[in-house]
C-alpha atoms as a PDB file:
ATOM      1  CA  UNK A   1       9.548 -41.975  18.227  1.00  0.00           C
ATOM      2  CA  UNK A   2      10.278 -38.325  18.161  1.00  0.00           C
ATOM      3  CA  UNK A   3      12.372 -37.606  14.548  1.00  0.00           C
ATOM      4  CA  UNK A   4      15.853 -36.342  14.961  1.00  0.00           C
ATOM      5  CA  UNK A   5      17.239 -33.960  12.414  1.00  0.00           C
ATOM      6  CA  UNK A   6      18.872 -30.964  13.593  1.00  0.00           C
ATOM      7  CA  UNK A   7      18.788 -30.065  17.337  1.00  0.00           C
ATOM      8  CA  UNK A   8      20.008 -26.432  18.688  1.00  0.00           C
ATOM      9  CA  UNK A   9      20.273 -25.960  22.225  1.00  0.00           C
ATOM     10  CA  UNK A  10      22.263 -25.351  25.620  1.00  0.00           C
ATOM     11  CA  UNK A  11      25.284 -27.927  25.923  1.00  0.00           C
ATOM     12  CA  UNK A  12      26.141 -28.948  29.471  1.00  0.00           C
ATOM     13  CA  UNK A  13      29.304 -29.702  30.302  1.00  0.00           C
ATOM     14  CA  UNK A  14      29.903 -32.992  32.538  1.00  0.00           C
ATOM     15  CA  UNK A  15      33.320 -33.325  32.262  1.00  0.00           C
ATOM     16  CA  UNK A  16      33.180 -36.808  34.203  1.00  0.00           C
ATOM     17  CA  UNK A  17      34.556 -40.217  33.002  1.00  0.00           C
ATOM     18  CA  UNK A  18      32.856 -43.696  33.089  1.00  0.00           C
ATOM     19  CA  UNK A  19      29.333 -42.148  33.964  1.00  0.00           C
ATOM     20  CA  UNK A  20      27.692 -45.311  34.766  1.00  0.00           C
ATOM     21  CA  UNK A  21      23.697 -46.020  34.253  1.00  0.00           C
ATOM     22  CA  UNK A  22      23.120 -46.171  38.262  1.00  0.00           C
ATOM     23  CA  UNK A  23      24.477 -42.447  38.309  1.00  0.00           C
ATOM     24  CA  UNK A  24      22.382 -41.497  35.446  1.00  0.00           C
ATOM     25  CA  UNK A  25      19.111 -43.039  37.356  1.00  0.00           C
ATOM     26  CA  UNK A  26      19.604 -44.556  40.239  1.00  0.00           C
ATOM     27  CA  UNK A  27      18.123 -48.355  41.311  1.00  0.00           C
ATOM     28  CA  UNK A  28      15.426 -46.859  43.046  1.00  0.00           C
ATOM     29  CA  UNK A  29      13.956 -45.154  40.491  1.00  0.00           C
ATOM     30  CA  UNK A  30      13.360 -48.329  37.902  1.00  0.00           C
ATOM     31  CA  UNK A  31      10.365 -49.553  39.540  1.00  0.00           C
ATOM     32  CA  UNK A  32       8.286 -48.025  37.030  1.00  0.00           C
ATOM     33  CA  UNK A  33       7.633 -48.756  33.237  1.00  0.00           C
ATOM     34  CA  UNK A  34       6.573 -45.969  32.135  1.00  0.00           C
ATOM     35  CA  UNK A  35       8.841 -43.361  30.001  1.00  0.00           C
ATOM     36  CA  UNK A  36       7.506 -39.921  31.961  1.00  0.00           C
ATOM     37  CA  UNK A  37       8.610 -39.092  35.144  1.00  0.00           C
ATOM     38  CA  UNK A  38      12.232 -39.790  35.410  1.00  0.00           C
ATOM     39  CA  UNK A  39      13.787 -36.756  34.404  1.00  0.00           C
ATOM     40  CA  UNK A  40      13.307 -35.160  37.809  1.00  0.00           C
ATOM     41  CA  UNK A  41      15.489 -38.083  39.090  1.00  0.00           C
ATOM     42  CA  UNK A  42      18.257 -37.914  36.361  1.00  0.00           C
ATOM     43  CA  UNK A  43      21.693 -37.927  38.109  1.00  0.00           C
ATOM     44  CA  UNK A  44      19.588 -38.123  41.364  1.00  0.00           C
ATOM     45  CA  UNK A  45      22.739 -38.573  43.672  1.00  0.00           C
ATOM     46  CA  UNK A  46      24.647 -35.851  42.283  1.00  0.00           C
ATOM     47  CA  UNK A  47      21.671 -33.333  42.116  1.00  0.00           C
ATOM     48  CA  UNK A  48      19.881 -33.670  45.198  1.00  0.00           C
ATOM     49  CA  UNK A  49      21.522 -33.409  48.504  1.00  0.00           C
ATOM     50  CA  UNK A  50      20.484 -35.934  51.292  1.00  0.00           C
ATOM     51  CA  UNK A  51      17.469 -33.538  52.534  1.00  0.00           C
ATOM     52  CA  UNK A  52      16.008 -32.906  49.186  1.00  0.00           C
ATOM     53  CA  UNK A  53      17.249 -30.207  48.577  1.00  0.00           C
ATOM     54  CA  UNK A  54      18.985 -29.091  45.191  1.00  0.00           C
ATOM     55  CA  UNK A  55      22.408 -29.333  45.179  1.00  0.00           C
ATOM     56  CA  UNK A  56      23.422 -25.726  43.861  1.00  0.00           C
ATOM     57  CA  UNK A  57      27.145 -26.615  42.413  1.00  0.00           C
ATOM     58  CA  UNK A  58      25.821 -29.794  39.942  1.00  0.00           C
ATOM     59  CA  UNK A  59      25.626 -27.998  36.544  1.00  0.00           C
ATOM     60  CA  UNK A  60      21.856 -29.307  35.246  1.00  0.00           C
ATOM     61  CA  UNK A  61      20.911 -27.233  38.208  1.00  0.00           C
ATOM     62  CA  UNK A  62      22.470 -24.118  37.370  1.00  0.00           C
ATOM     63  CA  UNK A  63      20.171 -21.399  35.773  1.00  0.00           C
ATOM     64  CA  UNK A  64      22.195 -21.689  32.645  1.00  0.00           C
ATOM     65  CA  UNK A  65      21.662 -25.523  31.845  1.00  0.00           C
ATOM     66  CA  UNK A  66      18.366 -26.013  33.602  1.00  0.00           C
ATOM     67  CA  UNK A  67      16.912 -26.599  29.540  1.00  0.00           C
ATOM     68  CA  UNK A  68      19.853 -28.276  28.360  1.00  0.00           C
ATOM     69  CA  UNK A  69      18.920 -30.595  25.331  1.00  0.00           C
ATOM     70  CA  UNK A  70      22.719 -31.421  24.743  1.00  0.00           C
ATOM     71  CA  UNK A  71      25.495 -33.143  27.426  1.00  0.00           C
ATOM     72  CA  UNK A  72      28.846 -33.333  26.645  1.00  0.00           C
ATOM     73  CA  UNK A  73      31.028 -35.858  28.573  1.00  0.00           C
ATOM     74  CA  UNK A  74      33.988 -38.638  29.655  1.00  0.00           C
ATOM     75  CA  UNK A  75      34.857 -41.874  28.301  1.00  0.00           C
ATOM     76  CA  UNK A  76      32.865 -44.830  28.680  1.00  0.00           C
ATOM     77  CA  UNK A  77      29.708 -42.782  28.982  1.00  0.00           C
ATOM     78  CA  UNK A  78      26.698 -45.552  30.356  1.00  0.00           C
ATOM     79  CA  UNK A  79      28.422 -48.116  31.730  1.00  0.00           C
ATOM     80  CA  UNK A  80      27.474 -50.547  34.225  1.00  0.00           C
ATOM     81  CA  UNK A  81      24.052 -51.964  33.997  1.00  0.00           C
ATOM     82  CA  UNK A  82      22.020 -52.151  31.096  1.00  0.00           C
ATOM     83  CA  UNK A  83      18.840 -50.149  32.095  1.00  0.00           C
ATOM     84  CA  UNK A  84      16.424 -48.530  29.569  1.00  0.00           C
ATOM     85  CA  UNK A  85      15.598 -46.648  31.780  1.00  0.00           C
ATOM     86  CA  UNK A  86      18.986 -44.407  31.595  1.00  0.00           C
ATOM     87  CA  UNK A  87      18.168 -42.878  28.211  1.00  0.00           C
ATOM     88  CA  UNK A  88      14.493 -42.736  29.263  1.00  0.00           C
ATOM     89  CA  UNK A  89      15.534 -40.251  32.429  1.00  0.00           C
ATOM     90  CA  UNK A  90      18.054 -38.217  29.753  1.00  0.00           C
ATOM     91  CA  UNK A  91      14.892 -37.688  27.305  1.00  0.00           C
ATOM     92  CA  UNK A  92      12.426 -37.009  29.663  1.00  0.00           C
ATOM     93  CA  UNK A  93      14.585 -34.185  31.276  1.00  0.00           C
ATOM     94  CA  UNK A  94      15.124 -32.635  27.508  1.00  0.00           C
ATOM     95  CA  UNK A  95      18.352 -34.191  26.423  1.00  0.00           C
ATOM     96  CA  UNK A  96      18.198 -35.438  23.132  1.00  0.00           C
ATOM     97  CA  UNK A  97      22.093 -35.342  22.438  1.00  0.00           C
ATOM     98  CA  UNK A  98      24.985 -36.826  24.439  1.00  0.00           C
ATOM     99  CA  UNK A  99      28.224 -36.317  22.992  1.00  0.00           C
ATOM    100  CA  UNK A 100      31.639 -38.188  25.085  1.00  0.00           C
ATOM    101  CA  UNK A 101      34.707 -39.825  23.251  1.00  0.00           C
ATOM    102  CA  UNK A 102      33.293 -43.050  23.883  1.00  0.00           C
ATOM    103  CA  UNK A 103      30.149 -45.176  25.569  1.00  0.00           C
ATOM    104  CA  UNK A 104      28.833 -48.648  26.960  1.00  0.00           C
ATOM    105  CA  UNK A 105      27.096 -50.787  24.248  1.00  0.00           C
ATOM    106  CA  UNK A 106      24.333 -51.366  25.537  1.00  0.00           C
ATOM    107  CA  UNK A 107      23.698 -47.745  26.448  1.00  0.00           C
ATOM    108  CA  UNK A 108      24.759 -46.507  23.025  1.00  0.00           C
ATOM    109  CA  UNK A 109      22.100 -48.830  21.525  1.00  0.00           C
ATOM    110  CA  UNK A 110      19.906 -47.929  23.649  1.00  0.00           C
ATOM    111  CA  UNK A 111      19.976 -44.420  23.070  1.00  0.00           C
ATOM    112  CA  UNK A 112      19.252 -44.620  19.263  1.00  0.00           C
ATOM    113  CA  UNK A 113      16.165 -47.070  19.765  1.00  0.00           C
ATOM    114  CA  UNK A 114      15.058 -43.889  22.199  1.00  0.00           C
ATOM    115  CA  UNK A 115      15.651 -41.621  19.635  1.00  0.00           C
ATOM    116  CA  UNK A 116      18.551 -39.834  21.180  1.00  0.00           C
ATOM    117  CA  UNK A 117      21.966 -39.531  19.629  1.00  0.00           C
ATOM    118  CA  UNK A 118      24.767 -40.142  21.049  1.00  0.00           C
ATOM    119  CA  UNK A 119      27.932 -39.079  19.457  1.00  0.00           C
ATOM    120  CA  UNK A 120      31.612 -40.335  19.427  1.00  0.00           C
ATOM    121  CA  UNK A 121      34.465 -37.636  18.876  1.00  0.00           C
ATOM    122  CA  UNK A 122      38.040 -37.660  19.751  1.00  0.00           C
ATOM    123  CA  UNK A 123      39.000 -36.723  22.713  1.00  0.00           C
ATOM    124  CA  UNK A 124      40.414 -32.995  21.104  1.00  0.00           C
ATOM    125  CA  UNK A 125      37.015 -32.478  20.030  1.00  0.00           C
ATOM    126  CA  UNK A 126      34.594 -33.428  22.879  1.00  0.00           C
ATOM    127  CA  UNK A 127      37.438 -30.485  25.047  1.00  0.00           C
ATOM    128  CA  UNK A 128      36.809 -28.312  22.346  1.00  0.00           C
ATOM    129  CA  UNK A 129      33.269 -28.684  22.767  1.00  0.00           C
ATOM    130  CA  UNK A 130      33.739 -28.964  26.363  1.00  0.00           C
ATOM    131  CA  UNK A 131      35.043 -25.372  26.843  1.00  0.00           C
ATOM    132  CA  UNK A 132      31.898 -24.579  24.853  1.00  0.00           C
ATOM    133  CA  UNK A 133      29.863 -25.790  27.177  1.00  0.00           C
ATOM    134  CA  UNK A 134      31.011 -24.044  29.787  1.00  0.00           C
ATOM    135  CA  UNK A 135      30.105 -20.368  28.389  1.00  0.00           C
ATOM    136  CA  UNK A 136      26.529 -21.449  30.176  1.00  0.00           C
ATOM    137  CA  UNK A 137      24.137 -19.545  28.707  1.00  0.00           C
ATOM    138  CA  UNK A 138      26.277 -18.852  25.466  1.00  0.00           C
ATOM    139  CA  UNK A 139      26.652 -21.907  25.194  1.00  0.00           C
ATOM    140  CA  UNK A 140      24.480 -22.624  22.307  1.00  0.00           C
ATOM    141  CA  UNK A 141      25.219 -25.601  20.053  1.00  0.00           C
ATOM    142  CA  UNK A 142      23.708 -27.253  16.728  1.00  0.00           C
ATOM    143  CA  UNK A 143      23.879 -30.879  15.535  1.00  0.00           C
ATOM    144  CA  UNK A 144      23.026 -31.701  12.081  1.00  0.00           C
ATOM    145  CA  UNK A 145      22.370 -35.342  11.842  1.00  0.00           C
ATOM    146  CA  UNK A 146      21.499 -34.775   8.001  1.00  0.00           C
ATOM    147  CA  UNK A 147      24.891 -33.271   7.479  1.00  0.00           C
ATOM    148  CA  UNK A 148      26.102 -34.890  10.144  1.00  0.00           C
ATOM    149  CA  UNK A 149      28.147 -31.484  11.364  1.00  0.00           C
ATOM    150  CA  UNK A 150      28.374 -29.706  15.221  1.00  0.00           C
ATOM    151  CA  UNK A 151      28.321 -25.947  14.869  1.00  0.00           C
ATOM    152  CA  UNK A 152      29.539 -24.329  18.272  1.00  0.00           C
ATOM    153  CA  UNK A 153      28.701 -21.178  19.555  1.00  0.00           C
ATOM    154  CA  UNK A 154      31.626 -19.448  17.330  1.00  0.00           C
ATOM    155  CA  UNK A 155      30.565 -21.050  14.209  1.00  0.00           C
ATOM    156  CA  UNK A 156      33.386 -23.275  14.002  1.00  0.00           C
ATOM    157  CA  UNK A 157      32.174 -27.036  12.862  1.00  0.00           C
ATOM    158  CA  UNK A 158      32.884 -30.285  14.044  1.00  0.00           C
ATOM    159  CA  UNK A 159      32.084 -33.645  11.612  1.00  0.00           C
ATOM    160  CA  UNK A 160      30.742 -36.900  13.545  1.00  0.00           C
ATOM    161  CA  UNK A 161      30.786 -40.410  11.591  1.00  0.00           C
ATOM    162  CA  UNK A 162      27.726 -42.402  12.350  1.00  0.00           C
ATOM    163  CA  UNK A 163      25.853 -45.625  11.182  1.00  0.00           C
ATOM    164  CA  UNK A 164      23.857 -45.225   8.116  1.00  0.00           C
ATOM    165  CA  UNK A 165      21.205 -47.198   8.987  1.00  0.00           C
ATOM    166  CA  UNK A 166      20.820 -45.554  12.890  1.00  0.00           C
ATOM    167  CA  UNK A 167      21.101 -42.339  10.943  1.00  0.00           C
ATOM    168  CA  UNK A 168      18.186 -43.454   8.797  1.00  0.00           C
ATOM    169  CA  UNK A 169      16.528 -44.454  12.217  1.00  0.00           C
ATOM    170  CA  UNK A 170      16.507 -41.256  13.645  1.00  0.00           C
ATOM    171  CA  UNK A 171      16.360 -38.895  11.200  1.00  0.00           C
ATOM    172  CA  UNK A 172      12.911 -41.012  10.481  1.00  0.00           C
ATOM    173  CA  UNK A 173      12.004 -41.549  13.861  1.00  0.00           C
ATOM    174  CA  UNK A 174      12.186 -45.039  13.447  1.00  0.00           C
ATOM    175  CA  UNK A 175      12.650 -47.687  16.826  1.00  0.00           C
ATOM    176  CA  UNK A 176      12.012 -51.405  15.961  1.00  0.00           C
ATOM    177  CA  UNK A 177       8.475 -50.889  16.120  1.00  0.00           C
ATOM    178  CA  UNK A 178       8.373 -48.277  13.254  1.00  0.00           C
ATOM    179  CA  UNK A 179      11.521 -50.573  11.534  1.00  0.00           C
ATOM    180  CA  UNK A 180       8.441 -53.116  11.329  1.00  0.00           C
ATOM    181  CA  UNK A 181       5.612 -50.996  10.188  1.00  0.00           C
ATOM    182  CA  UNK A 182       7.469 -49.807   7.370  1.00  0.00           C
ATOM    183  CA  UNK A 183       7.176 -53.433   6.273  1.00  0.00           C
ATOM    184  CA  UNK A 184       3.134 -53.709   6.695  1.00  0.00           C
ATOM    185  CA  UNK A 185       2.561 -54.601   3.336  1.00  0.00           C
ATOM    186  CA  UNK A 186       4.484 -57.563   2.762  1.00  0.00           C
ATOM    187  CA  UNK A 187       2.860 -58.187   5.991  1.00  0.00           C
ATOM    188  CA  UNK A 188      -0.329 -58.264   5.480  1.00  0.00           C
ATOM    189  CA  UNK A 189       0.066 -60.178   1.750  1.00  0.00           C
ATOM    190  CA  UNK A 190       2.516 -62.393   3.109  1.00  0.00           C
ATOM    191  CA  UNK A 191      -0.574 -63.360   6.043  1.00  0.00           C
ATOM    192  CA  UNK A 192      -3.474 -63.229   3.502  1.00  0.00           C
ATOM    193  CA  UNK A 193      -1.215 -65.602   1.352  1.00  0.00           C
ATOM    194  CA  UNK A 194      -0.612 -67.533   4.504  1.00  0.00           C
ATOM    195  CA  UNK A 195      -4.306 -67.975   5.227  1.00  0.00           C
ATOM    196  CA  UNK A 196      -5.171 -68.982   1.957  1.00  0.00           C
ATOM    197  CA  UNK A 197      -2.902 -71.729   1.399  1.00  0.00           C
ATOM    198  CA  UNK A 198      -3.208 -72.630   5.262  1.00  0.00           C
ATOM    199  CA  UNK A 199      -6.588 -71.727   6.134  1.00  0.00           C
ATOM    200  CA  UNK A 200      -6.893 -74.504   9.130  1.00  0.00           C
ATOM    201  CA  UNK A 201      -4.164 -72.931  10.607  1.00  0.00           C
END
């Protein structure tokens, strides 16, 4: 997994609440287990118009957000189903930051184990950052997971709480796989013991 440690980019502004996973990628699209791929289908519905075409008025089709790497957004951000697959569309398109006042578990899990970050500000803040957003190309923001700090495109600052140990996750680009590696030592004496005092097993 990708490390995480301080991101600058475009913010888009998706100033929608309870953005549920089906909106994020629809059911159609989950067929597949592979990672690459599903960015060109994020918020399918809402980009796309029935023919194919682009929708020009949804804002991660505007020139300005087209590279977006942070979205800011509602309440209750992932809801409804609990498909992987929703922070594996968000990544793949070059989002690597959500920011909302507040998400769906699962989602919110999901999104660290992805190595995205998803952060939780009151409701004054995520406006603030909000009207940020929508200076389009000016909108240029930086997280700083080490300091744990949002600069906006004015310089002001904005401080996010998170976990300790999902901060130590990300910053080290650690998902459960890498959690376990870390631990291949003990491992491997605790299997050589194993097979030594065991060795019919």
């Amino acid at each position: 997994m990708e490390k995480f440690t301080q991101l600058t980019g475009i913010a888009a502004p998706l100033p929608m609440m309870n953005v549920d996973t089906d909106m994020i990628i629809p059911k159609q699209f989950l067929k597949t287990i592979r990672r690459e791929g599903l960015g060109r289908n994020l918020f399918d519905e809402m980009r796309y118009e029935d023919d194919g075409k682009e929708n020009p008025d949804f804002v991660l089709n505007r020139p300005a957000y087209r590279e977006a790497k942070i979205l800011v957004s509602g309440e209750n951000f992932g809801c409804g189903s609990s498909r992987e697959h929703a922070p594996w569309a968000l990544l793949d398109f070059g989002i690597r930051c959500v920011i909302a006042p507040s998400y769906a578990d699962i989602f919110y899990n999901n999104c660290f184990k992805n190595g995205i970050l998803p952060i939780v500000l009151p409701q004054e803040d995520v406006d603030k950052l909000m009207e940020d957003a929508e200076r389009g190309a000016n909108a240029t923001v930086t997280v700083d997971l080490e300091k744990q700090e949002i600069t906006g495109p004015d310089g002001g600052s904005i401080h996010f709480d998170i976990d300790p140990f999902r901060k130590h996750c990300l910053l080290n680009g650690l998902d459960d796989i890498g959690l376990t590696l870390e631990r291949a030592a003990t491992i491997d004496t605790f299997e050589a013991e194993a097979a030594q005092a065991r060795p019919w097993v």
